[in-house]
N, C-alpha and C. Protein backbone atom coordinates (compact mmCIF):
# COMPACT_ATOMS: atom_id res chain seq x y z
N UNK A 1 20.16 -21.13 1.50
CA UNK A 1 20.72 -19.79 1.39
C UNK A 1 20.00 -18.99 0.31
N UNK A 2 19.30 -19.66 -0.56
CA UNK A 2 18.52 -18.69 -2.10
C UNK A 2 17.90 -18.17 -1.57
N UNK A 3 16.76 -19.64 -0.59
CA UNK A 3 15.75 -18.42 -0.40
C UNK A 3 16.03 -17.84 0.84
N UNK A 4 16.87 -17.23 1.21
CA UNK A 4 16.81 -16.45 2.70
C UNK A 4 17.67 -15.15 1.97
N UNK A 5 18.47 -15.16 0.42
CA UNK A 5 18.68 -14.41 -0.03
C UNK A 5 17.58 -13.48 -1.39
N UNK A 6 16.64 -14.25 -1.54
CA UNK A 6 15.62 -14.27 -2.25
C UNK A 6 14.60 -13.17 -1.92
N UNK A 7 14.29 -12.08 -2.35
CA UNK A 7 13.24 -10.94 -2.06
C UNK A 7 11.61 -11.94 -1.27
N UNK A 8 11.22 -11.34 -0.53
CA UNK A 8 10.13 -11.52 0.06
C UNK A 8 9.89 -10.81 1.46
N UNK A 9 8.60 -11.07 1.92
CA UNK A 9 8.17 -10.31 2.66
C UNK A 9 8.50 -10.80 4.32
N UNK A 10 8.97 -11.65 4.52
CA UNK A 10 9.66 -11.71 5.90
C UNK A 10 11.54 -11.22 5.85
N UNK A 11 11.83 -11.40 4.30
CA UNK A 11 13.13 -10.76 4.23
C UNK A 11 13.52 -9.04 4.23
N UNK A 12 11.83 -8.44 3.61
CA UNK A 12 11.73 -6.98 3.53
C UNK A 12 11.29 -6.64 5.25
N UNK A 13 10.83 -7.38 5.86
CA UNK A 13 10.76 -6.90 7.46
C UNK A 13 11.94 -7.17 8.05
N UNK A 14 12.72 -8.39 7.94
CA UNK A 14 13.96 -8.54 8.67
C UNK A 14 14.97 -7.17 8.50
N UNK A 15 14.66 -6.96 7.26
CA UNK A 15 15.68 -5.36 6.54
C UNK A 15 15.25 -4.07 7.66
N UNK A 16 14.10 -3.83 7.21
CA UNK A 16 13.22 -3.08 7.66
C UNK A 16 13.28 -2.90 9.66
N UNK A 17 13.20 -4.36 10.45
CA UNK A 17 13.63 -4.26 11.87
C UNK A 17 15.32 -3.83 11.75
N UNK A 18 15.90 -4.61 11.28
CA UNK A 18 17.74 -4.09 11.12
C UNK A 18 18.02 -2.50 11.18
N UNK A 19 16.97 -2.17 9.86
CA UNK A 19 17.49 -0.72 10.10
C UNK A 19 16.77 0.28 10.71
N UNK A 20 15.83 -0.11 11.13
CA UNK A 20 15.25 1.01 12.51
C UNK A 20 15.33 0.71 14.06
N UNK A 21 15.06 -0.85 14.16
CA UNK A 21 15.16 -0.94 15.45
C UNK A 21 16.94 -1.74 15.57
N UNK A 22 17.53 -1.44 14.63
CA UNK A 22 18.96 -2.24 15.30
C UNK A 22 19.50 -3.74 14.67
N UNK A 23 20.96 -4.23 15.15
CA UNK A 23 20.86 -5.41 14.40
C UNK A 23 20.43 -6.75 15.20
N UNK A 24 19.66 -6.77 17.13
CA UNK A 24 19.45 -7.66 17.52
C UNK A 24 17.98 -7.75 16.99
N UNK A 25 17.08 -6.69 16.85
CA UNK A 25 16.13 -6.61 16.09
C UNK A 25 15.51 -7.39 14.97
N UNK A 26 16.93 -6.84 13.68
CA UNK A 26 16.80 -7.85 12.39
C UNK A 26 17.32 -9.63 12.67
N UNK A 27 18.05 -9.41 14.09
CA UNK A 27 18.33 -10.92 14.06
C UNK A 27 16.78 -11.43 14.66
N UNK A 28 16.72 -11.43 15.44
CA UNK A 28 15.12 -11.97 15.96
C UNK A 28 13.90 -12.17 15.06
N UNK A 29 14.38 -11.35 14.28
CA UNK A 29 12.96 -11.46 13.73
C UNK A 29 13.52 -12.73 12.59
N UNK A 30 14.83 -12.71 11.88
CA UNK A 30 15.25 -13.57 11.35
C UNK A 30 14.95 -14.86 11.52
N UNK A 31 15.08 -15.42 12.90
CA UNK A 31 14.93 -16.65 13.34
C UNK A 31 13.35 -16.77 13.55
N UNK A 32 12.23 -16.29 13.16
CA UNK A 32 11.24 -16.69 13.09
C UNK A 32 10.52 -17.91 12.50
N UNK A 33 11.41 -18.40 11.66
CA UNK A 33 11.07 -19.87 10.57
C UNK A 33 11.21 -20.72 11.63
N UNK A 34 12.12 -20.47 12.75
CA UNK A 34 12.43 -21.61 13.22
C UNK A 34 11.19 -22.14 14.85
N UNK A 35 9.83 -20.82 14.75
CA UNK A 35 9.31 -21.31 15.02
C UNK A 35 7.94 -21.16 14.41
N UNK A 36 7.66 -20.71 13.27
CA UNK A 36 6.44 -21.19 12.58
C UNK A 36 6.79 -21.86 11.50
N UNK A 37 7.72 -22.28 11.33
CA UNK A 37 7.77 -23.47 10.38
C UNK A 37 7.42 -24.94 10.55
N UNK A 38 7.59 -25.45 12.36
CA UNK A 38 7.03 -26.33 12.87
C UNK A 38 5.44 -26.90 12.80
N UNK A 39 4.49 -25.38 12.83
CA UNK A 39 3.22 -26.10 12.58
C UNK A 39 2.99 -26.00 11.53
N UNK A 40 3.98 -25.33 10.26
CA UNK A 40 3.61 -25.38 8.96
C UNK A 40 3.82 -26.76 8.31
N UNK A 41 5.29 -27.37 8.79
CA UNK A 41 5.42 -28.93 8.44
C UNK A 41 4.05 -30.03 8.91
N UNK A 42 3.81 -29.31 9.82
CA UNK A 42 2.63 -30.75 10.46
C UNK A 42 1.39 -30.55 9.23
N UNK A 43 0.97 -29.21 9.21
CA UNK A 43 -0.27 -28.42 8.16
C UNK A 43 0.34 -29.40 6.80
N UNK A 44 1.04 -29.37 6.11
CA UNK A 44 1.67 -30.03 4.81
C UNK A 44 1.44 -31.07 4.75
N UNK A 45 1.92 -32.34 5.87
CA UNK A 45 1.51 -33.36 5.85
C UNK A 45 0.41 -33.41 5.86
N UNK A 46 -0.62 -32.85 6.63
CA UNK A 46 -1.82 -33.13 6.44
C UNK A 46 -2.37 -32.84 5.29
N UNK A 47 -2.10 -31.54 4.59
CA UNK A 47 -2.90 -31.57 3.69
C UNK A 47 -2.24 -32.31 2.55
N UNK A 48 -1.09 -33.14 2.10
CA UNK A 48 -0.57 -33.95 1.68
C UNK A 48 -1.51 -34.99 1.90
N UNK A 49 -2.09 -35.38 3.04
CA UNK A 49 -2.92 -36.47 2.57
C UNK A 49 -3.98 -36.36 1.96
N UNK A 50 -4.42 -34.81 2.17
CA UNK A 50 -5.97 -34.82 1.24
C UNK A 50 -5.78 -33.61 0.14
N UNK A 51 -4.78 -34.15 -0.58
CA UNK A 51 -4.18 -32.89 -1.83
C UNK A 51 -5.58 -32.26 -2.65
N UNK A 52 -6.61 -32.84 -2.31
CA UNK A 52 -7.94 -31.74 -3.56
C UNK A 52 -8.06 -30.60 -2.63
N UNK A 53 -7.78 -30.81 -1.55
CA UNK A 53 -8.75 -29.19 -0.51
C UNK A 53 -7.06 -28.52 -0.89
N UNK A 54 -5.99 -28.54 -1.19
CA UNK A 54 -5.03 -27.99 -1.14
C UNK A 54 -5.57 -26.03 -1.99
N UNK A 55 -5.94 -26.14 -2.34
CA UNK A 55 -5.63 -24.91 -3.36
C UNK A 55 -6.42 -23.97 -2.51
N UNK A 56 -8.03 -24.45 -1.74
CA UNK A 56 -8.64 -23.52 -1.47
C UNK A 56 -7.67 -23.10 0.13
N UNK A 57 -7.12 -23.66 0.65
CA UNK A 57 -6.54 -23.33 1.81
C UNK A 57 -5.39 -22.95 1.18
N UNK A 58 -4.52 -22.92 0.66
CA UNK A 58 -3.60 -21.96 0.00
C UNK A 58 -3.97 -20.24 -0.42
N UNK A 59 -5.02 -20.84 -0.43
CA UNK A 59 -5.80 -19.42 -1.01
C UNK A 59 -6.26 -18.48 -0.23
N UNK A 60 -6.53 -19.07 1.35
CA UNK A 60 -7.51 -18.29 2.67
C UNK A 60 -6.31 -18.33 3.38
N UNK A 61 -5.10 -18.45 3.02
CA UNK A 61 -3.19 -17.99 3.71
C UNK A 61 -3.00 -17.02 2.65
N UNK A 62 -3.36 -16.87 1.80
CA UNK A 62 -2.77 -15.95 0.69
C UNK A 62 -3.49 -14.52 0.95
N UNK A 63 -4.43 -14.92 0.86
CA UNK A 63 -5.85 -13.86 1.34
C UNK A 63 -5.24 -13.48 2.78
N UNK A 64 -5.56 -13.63 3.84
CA UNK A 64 -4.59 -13.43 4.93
C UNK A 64 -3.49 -12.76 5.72
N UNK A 65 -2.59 -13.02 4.31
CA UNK A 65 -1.46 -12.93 4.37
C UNK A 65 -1.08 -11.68 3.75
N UNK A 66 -2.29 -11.15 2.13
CA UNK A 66 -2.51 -10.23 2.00
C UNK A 66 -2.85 -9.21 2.35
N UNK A 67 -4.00 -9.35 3.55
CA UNK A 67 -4.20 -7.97 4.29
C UNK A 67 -3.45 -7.67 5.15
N UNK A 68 -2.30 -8.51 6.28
CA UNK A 68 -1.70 -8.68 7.01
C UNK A 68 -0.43 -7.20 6.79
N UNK A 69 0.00 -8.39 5.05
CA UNK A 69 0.90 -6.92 4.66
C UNK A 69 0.90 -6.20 4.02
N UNK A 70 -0.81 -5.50 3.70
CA UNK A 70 -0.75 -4.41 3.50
C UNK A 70 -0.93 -3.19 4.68
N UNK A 71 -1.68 -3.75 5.70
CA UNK A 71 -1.14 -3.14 7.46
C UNK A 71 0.51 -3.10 7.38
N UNK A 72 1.23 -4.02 7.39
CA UNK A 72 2.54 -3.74 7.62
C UNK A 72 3.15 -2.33 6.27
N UNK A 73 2.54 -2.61 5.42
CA UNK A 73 3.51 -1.73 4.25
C UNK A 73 2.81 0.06 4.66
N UNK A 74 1.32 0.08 5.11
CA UNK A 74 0.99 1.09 5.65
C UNK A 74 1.83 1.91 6.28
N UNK A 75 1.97 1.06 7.41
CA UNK A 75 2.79 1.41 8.91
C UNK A 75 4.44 1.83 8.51
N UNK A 76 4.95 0.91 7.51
CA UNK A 76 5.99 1.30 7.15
C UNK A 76 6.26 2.46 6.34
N UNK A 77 5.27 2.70 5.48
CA UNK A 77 5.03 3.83 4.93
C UNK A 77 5.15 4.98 6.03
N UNK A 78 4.36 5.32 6.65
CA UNK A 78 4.33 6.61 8.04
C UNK A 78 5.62 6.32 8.41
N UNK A 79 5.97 5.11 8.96
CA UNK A 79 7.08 5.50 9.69
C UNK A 79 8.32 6.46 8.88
N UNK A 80 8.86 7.39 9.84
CA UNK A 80 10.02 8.10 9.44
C UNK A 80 11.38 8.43 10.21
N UNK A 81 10.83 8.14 11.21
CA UNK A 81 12.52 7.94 12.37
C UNK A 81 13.08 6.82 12.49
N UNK A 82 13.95 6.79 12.80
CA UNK A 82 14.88 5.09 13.35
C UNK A 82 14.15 5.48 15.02
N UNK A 83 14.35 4.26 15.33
CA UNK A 83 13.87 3.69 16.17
C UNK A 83 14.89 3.20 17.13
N UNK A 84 15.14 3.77 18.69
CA UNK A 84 16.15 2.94 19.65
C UNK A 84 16.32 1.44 19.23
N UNK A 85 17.65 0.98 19.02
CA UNK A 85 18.19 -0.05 19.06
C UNK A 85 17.74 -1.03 20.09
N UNK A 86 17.36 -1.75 19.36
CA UNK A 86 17.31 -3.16 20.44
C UNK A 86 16.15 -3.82 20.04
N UNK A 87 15.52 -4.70 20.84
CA UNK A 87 14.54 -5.83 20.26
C UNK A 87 13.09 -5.57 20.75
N UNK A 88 12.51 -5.17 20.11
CA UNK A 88 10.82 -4.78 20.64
C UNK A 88 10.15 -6.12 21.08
N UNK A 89 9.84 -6.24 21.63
CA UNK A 89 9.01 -7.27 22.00
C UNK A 89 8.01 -7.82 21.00
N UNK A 90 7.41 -7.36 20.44
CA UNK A 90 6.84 -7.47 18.83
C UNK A 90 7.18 -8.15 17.99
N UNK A 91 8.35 -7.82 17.92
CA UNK A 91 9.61 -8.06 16.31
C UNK A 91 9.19 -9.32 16.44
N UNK A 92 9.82 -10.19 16.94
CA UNK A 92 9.89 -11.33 16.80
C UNK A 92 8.61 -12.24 16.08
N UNK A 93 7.70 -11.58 17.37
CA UNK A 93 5.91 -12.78 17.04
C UNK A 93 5.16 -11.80 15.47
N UNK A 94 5.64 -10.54 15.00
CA UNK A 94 5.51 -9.78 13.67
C UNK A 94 6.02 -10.46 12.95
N UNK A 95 7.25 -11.39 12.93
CA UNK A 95 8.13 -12.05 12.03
C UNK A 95 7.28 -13.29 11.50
N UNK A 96 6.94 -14.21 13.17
CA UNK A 96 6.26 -15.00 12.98
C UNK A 96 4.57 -15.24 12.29
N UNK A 97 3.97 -14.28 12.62
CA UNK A 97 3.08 -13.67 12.09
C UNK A 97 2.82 -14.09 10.49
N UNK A 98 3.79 -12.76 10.27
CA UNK A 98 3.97 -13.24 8.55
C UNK A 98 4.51 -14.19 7.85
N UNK A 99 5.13 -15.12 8.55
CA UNK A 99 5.56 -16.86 7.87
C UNK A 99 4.80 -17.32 7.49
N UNK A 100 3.47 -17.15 9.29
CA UNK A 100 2.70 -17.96 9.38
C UNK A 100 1.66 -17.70 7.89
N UNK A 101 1.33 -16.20 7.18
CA UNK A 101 0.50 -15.89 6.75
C UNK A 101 1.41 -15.59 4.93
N UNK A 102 2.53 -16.71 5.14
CA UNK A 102 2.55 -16.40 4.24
C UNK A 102 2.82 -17.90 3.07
N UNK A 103 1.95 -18.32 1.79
CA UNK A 103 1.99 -19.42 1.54
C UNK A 103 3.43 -20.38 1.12
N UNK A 104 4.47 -19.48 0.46
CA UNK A 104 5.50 -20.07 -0.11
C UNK A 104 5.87 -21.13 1.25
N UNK A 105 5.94 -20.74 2.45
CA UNK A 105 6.53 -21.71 3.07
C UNK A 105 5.70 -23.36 3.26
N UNK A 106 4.16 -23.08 2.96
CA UNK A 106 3.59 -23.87 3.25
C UNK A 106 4.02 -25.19 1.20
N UNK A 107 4.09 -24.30 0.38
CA UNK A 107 4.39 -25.33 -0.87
C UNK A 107 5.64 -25.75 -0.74
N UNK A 108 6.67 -24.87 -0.01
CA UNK A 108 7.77 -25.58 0.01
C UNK A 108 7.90 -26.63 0.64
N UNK A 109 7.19 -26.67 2.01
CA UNK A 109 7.22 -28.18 2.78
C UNK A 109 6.15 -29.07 2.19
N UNK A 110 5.28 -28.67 1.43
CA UNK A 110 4.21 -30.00 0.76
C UNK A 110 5.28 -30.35 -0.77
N UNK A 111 5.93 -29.74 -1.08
CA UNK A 111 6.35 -30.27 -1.87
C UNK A 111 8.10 -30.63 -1.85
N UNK A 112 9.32 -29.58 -2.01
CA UNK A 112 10.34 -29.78 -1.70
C UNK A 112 10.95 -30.90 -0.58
N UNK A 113 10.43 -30.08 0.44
CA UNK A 113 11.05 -29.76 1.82
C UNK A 113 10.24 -31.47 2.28
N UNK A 114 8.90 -31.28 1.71
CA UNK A 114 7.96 -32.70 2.60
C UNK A 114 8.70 -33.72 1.35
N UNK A 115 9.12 -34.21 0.51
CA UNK A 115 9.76 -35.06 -0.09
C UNK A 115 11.35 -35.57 0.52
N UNK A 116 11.85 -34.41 1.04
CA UNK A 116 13.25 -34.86 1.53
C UNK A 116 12.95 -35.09 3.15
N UNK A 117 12.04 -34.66 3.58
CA UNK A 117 11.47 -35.77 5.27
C UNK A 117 11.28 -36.79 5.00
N UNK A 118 10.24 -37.05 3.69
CA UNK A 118 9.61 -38.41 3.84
C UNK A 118 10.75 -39.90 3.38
N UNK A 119 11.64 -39.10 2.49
CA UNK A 119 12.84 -39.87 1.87
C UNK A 119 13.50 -40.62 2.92
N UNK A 120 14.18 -39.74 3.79
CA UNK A 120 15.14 -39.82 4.57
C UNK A 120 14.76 -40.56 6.08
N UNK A 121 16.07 -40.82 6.74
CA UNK A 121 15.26 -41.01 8.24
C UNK A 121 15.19 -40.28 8.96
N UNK A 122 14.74 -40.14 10.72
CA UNK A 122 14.79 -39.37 11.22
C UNK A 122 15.04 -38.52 11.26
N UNK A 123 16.66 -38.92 11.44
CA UNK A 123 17.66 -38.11 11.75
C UNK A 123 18.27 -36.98 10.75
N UNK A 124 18.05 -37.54 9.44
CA UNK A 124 18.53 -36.70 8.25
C UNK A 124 17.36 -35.80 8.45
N UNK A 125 15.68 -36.20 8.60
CA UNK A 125 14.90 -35.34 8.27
C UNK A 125 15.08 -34.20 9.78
N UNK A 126 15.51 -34.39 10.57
CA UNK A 126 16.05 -33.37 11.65
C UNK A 126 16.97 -32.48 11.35
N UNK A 127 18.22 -33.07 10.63
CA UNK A 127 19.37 -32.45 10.19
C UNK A 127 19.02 -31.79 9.13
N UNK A 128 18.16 -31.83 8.20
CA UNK A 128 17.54 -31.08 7.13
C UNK A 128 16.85 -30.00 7.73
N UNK A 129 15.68 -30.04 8.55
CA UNK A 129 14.99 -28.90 9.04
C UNK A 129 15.61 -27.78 9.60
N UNK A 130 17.02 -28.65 10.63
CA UNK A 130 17.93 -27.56 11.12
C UNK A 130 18.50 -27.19 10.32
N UNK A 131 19.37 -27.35 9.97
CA UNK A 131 20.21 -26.97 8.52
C UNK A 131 19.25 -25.80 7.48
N UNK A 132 17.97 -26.42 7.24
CA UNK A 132 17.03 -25.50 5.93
C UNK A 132 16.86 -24.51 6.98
N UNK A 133 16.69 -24.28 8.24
CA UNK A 133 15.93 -23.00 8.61
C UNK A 133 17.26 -22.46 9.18
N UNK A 134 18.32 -22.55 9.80
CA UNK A 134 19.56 -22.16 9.93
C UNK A 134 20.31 -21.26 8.84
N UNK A 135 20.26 -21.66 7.64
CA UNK A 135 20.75 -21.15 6.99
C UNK A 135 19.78 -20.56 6.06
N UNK A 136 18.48 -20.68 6.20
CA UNK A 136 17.37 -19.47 5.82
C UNK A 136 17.36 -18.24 6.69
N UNK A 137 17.87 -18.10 7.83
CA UNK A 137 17.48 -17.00 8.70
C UNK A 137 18.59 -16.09 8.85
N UNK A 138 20.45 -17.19 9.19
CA UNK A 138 21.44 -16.61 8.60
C UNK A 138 21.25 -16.06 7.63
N UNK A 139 21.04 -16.30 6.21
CA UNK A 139 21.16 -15.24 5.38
C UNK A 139 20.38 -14.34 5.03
N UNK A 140 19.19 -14.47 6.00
CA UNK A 140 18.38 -12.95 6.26
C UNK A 140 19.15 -12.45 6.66
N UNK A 141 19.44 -12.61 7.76
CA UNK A 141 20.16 -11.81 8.68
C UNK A 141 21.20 -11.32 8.17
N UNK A 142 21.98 -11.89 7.47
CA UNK A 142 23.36 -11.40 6.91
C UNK A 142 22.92 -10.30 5.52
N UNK A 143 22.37 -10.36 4.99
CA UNK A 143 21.79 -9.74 4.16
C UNK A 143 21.16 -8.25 4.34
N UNK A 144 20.63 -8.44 5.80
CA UNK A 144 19.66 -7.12 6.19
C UNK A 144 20.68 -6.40 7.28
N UNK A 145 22.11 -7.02 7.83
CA UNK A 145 22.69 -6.39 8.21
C UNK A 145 23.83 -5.55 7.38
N UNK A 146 24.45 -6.25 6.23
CA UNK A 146 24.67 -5.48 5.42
C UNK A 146 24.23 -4.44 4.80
N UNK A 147 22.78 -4.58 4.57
CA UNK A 147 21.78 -2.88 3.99
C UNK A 147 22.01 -2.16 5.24
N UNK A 148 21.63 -2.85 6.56
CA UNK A 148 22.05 -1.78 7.80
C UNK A 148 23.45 -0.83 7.99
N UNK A 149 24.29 -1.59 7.15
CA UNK A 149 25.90 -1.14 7.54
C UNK A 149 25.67 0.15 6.68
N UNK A 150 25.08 -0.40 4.85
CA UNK A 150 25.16 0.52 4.26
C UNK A 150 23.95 1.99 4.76
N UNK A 151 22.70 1.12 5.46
CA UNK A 151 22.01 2.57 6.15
C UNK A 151 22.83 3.54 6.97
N UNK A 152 23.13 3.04 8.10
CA UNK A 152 23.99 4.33 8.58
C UNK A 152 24.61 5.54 8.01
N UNK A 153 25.22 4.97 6.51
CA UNK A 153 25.38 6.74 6.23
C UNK A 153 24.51 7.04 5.49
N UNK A 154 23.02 6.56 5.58
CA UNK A 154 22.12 7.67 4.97
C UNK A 154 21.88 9.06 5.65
N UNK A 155 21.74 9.69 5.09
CA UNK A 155 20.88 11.13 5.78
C UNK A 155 19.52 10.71 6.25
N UNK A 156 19.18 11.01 7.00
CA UNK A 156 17.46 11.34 7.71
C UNK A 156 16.25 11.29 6.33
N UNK A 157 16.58 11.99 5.82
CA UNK A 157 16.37 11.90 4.13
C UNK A 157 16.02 10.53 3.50
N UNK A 158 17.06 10.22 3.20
CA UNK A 158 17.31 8.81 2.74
C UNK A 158 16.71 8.06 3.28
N UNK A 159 17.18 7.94 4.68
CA UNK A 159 16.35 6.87 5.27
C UNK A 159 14.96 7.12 5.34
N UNK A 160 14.12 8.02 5.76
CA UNK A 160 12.89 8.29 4.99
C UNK A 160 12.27 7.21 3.46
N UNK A 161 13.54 7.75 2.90
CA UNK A 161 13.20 7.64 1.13
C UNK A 161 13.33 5.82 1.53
N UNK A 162 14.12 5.24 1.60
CA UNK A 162 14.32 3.73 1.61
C UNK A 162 13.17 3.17 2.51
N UNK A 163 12.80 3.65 3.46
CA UNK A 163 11.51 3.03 4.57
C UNK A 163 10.26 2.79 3.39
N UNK A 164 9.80 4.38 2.43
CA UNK A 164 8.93 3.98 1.86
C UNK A 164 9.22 3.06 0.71
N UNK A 165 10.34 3.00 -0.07
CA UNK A 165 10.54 1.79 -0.86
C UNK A 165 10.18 0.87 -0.73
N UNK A 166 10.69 0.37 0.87
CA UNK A 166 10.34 -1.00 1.25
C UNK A 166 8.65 -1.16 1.44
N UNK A 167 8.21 -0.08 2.01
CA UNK A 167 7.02 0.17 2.28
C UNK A 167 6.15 -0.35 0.80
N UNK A 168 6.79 0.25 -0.64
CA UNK A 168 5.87 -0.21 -1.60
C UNK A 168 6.42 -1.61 -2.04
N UNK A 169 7.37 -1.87 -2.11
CA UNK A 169 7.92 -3.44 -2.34
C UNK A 169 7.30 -4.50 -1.35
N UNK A 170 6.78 -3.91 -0.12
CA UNK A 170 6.13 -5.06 0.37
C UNK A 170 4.60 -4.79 0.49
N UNK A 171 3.87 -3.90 -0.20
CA UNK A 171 2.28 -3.93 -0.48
C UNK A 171 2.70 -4.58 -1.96
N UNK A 172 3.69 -4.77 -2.68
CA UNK A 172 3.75 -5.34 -3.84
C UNK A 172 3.58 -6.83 -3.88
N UNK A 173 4.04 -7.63 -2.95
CA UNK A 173 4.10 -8.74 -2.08
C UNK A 173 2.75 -9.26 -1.94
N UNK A 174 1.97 -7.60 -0.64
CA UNK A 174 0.66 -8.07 -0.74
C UNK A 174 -0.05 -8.30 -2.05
N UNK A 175 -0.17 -7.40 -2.91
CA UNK A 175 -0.65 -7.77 -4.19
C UNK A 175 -0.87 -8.73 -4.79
N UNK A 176 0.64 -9.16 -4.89
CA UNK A 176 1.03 -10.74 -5.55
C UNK A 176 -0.01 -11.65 -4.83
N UNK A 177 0.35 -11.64 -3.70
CA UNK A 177 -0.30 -12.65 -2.72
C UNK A 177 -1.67 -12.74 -2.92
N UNK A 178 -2.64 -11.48 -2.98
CA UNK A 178 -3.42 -11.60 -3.50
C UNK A 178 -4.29 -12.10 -4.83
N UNK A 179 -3.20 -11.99 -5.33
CA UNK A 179 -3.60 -12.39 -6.92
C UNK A 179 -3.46 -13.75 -6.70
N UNK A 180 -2.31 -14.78 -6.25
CA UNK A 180 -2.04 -16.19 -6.07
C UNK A 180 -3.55 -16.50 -5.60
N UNK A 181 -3.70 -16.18 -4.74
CA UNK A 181 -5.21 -16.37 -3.80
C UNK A 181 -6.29 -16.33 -4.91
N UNK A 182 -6.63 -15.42 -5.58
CA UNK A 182 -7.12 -15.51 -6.61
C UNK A 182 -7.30 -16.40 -7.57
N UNK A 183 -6.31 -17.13 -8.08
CA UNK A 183 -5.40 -18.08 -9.25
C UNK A 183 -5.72 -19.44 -8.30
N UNK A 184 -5.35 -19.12 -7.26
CA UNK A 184 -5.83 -20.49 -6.54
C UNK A 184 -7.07 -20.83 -6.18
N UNK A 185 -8.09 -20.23 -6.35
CA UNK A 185 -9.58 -20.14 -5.83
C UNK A 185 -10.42 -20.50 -7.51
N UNK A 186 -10.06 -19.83 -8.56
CA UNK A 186 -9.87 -20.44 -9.61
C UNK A 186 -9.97 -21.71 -9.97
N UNK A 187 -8.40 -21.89 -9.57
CA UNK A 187 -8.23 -23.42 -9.90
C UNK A 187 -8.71 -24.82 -8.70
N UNK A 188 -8.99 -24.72 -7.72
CA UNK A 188 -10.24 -24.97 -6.74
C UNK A 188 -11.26 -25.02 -6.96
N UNK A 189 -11.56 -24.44 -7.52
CA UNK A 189 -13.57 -25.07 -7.71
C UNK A 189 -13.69 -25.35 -9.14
């Protein structure tokens, strides 16, 4: 639940689909962990076995992941209307997109997340994955539908004004990301 309540850049798009395209929108895109998190667990293990290349491939997801959303914070920037309700066909693989391109998920399963698989058996490490991404996407979702409840009574205005917020809070993201990439390329060679 922290981190699905936790600022980041698949939580600033889940917000961001909620309140323009609707709340099946912010849900869809919510549940995106639950399918790029699958080849991110397999990626972990592997690079779990060969932990020296770890930093420079952390670094070419960071990089990545950086230009990715600074296109998205662009786009969000221009945008200025709400958008018909309902689920773009997009939303969803946009969600996935940026999981995929984005590193925190990949340290959390080489380190957290890949310690409580390897602990446990099967079955716990099943009941963990469901459970960790269940209640990572719920509380996107619950989170970005609440800012939605409170969007509705913005003015045209407002909502304007909050699109570009998000718009600079998530080139802020890119930034970061960039800099990690940096810090990690660094400490790599």
């Amino acid at each position: 639940m922290t981190a699905g309540l936790k600022p980041g850049s698949l939580g600033i798009y889940v917000i961001h689909q909620t309140l323009q395209r609707g709340y099946l929108a912010g849900l869809s895109a919510s549940f995106a962990p639950f399918v790029s998190d699958g080849p991110i667990i397999l990626l972990a293990f592997t690079i779990l076995q060969s932990f020296s290349k770890t930093p420079l491939v952390l670094a070419a997801i960071s990089f990545a992941g950086a230009v990715y959303l600074c296109i998205l914070a662009f786009k969000l920037f221009q945008a200025d209307t709400r958008q018909p309700s309902g689920d773009a066909p997009d939303t969803f693989f946009t969600a996935v997109k940026i999981n995929l391109l984005n590193p925190v998920p990949y340290i959390f399963w080489m380190t957290v997340g890949g310690s409580y698989l390897i602990r446990g058996t099967l079955d716990q490490a099943i009941l963990f994955v469901v459970f960790m991404l269940g209640s990572l996407a719920l509380s996107k979702f619950l989170l970005a539908a609440s800012i939605r409840k409170l969007g509705d009574n913005f003015s045209d205005q407002h909502y304007k004004w909050l699109l570009k917020v998000l718009a600079v809070v998530l080139f802020g993201f890119a930034l970061n990301l960039g800099w990690d990439g940096l810090a990690m390329v660094d400490g790599g060679l």
